[in-house]
C-alpha atoms as a PDB file:
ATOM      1  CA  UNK A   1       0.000   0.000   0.000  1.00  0.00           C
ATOM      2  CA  UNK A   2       3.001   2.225   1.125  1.00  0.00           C
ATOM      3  CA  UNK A   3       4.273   1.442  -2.590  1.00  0.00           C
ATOM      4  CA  UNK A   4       1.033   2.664  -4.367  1.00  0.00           C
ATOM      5  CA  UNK A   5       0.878   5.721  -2.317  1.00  0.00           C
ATOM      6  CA  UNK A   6       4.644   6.644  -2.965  1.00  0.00           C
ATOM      7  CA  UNK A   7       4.135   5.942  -6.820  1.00  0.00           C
ATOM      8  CA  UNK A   8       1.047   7.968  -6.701  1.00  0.00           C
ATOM      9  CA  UNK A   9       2.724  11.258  -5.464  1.00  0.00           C
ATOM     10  CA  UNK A  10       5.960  10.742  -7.856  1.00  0.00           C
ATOM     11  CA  UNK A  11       3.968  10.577 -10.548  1.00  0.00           C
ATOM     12  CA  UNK A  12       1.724  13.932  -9.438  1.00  0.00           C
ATOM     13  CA  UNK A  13       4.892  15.472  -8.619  1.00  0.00           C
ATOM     14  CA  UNK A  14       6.174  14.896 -12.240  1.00  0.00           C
ATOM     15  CA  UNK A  15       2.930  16.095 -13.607  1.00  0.00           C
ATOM     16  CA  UNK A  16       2.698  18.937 -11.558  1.00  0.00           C
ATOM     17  CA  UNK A  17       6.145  19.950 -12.292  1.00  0.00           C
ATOM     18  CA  UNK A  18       5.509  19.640 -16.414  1.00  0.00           C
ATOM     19  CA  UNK A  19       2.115  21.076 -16.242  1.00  0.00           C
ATOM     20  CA  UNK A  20       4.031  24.443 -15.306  1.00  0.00           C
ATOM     21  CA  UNK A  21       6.930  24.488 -17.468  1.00  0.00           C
ATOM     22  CA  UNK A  22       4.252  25.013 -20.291  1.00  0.00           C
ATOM     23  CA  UNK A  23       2.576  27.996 -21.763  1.00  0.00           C
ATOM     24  CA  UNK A  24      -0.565  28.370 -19.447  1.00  0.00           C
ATOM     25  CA  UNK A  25      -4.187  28.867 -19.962  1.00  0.00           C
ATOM     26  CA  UNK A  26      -6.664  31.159 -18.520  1.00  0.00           C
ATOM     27  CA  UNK A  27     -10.307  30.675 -19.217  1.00  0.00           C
ATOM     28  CA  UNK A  28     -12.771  28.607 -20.535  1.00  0.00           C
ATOM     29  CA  UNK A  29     -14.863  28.397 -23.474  1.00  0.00           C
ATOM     30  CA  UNK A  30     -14.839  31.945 -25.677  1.00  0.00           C
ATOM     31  CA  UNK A  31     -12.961  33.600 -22.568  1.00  0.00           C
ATOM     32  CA  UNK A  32     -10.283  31.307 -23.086  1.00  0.00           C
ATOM     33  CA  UNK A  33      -7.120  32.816 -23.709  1.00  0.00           C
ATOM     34  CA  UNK A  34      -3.192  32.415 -22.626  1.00  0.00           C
ATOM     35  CA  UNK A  35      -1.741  33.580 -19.237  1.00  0.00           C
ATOM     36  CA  UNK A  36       0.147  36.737 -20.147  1.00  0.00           C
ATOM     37  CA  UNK A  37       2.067  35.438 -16.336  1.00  0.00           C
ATOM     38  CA  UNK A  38       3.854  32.214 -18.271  1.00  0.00           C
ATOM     39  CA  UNK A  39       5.612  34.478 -21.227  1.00  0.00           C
ATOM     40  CA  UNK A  40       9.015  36.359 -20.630  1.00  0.00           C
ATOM     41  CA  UNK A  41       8.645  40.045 -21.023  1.00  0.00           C
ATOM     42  CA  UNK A  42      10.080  40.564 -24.505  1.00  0.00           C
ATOM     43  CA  UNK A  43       7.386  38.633 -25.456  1.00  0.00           C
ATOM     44  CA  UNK A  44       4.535  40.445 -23.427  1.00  0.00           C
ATOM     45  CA  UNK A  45       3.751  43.229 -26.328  1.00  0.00           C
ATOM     46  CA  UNK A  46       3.848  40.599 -29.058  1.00  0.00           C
ATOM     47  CA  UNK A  47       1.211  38.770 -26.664  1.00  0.00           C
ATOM     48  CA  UNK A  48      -1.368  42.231 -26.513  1.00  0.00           C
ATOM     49  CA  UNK A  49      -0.905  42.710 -30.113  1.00  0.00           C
ATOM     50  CA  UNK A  50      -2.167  39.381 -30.474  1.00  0.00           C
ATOM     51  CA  UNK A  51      -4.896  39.745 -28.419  1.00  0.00           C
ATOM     52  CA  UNK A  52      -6.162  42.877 -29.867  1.00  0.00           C
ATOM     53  CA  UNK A  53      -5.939  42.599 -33.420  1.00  0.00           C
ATOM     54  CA  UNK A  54      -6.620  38.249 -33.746  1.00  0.00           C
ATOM     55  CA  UNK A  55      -9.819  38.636 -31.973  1.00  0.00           C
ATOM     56  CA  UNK A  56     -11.556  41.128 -34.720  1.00  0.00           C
ATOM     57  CA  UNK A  57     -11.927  37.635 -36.612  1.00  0.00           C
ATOM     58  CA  UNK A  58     -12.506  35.129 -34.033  1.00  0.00           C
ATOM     59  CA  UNK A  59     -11.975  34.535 -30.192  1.00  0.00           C
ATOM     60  CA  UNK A  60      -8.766  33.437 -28.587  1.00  0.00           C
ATOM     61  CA  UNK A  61     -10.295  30.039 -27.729  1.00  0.00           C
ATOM     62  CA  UNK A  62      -9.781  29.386 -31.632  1.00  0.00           C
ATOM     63  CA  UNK A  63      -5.952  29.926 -31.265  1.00  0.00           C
ATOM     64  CA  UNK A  64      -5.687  28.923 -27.704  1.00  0.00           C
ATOM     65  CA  UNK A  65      -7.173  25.044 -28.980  1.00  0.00           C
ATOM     66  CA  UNK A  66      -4.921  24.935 -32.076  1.00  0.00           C
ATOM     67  CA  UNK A  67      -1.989  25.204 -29.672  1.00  0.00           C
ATOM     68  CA  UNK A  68      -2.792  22.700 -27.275  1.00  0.00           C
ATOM     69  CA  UNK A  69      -4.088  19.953 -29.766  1.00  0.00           C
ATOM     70  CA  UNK A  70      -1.969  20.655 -32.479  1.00  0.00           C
ATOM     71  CA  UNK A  71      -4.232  20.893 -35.155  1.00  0.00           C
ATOM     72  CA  UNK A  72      -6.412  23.849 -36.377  1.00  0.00           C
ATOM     73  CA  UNK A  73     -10.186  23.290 -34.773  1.00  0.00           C
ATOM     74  CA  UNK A  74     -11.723  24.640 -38.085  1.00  0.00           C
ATOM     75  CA  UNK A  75     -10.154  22.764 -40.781  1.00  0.00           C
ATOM     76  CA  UNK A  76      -8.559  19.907 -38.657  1.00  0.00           C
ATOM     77  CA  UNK A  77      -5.241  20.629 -40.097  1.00  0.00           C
ATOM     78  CA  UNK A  78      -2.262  20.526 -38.396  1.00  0.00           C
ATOM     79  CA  UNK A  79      -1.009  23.263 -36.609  1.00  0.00           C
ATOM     80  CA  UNK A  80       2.668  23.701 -36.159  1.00  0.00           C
ATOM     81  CA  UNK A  81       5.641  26.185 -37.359  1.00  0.00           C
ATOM     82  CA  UNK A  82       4.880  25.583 -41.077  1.00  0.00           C
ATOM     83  CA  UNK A  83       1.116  26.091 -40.836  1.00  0.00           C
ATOM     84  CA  UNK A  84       1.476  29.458 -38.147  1.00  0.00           C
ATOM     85  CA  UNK A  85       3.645  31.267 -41.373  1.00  0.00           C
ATOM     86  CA  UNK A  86       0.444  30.140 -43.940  1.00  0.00           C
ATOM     87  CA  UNK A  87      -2.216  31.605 -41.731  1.00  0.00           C
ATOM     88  CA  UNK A  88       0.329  34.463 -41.261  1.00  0.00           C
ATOM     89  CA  UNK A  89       0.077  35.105 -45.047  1.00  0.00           C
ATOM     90  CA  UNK A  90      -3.370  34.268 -44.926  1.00  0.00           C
ATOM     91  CA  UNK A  91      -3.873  37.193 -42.039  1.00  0.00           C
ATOM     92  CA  UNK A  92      -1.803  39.278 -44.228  1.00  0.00           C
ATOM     93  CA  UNK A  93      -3.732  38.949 -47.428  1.00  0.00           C
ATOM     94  CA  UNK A  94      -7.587  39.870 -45.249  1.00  0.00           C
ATOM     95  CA  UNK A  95      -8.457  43.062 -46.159  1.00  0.00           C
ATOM     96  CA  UNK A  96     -10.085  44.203 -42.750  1.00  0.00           C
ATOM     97  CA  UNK A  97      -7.529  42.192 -40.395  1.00  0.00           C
ATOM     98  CA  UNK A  98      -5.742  45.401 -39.733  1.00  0.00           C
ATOM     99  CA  UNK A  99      -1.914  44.061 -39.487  1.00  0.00           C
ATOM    100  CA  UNK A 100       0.671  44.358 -41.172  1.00  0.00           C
ATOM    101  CA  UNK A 101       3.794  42.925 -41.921  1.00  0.00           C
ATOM    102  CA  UNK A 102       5.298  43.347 -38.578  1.00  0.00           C
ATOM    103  CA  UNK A 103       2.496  42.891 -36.642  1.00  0.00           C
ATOM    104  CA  UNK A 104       2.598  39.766 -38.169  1.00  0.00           C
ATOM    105  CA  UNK A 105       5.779  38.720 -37.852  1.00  0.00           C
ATOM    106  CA  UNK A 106       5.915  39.566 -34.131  1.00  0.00           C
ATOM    107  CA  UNK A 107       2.126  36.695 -33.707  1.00  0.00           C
ATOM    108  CA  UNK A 108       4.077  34.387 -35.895  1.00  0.00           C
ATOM    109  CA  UNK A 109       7.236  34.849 -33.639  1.00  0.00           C
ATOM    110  CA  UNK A 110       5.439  34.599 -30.518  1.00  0.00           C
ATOM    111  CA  UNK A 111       2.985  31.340 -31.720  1.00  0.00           C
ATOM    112  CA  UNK A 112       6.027  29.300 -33.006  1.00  0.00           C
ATOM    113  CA  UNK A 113       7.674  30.214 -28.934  1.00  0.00           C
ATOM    114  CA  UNK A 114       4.090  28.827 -27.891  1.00  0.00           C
ATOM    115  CA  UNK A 115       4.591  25.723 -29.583  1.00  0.00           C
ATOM    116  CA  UNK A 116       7.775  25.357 -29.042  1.00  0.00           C
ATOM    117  CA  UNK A 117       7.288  25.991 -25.341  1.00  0.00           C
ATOM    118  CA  UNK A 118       4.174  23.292 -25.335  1.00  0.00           C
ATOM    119  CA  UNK A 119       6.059  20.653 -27.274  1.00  0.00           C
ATOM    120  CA  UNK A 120       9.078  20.273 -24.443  1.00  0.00           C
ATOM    121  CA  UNK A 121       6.746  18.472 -22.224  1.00  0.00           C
END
């Protein structure tokens, strides 16, 4: 019993201790967006910009669920470095999206440091 009970908390220790190494989430449903606490502060204005111009189109949630599963929740395609540059482009090319070539550089910057943040545990 003393085994099951020390295996227990090893393994909720380990959880516990990847579960924070990753980009957090705040929220749930539509609300749901990322913890502006879990990035570094060079990335903190790239994190408002991308709060306040990608939700003219659609809610954080959208973005926030791409992240975590790894694939787009729209189209069901995957979502990783490759696919954050095409909808880059795409955000580019949309006439009322209101960024522009640096705005998008700095989401694309910051989504591929959310990936690659998510992907070390």
């Amino acid at each position: 019993m003393k085994k099951i009970v020390l295996l227990s908390a090893l393994i909720l220790l380990v959880a516990s201790v990847n579960a924070d190494a990753r980009i957090r989430i705040k929220g749930r449903g539509a609300a749901m967006q990322f913890d502006p606490a879990s990035f570094p502060p060079n990335l903190q204005a790239s994190l408002q910009l991308m709060n306040r111009k990608c939700v003219k189109c659609h809610t954080m949630e959208r973005t926030v669920i791409a992240v975590l599963t790894g694939r787009a929740p729209i189209t069901g395609q995957r979502f990783e470095r490759q696919a954050v540059k095409a909808y880059g482009i795409k955000m580019l090319r949309k006439p009322n999206s209101g960024m522009n070539k640096q705005d998008i550089r700095e989401v694309v910057v910051l989504l591929n440091y959310i990936l690659e943040q998510n992907s070390k545990w």
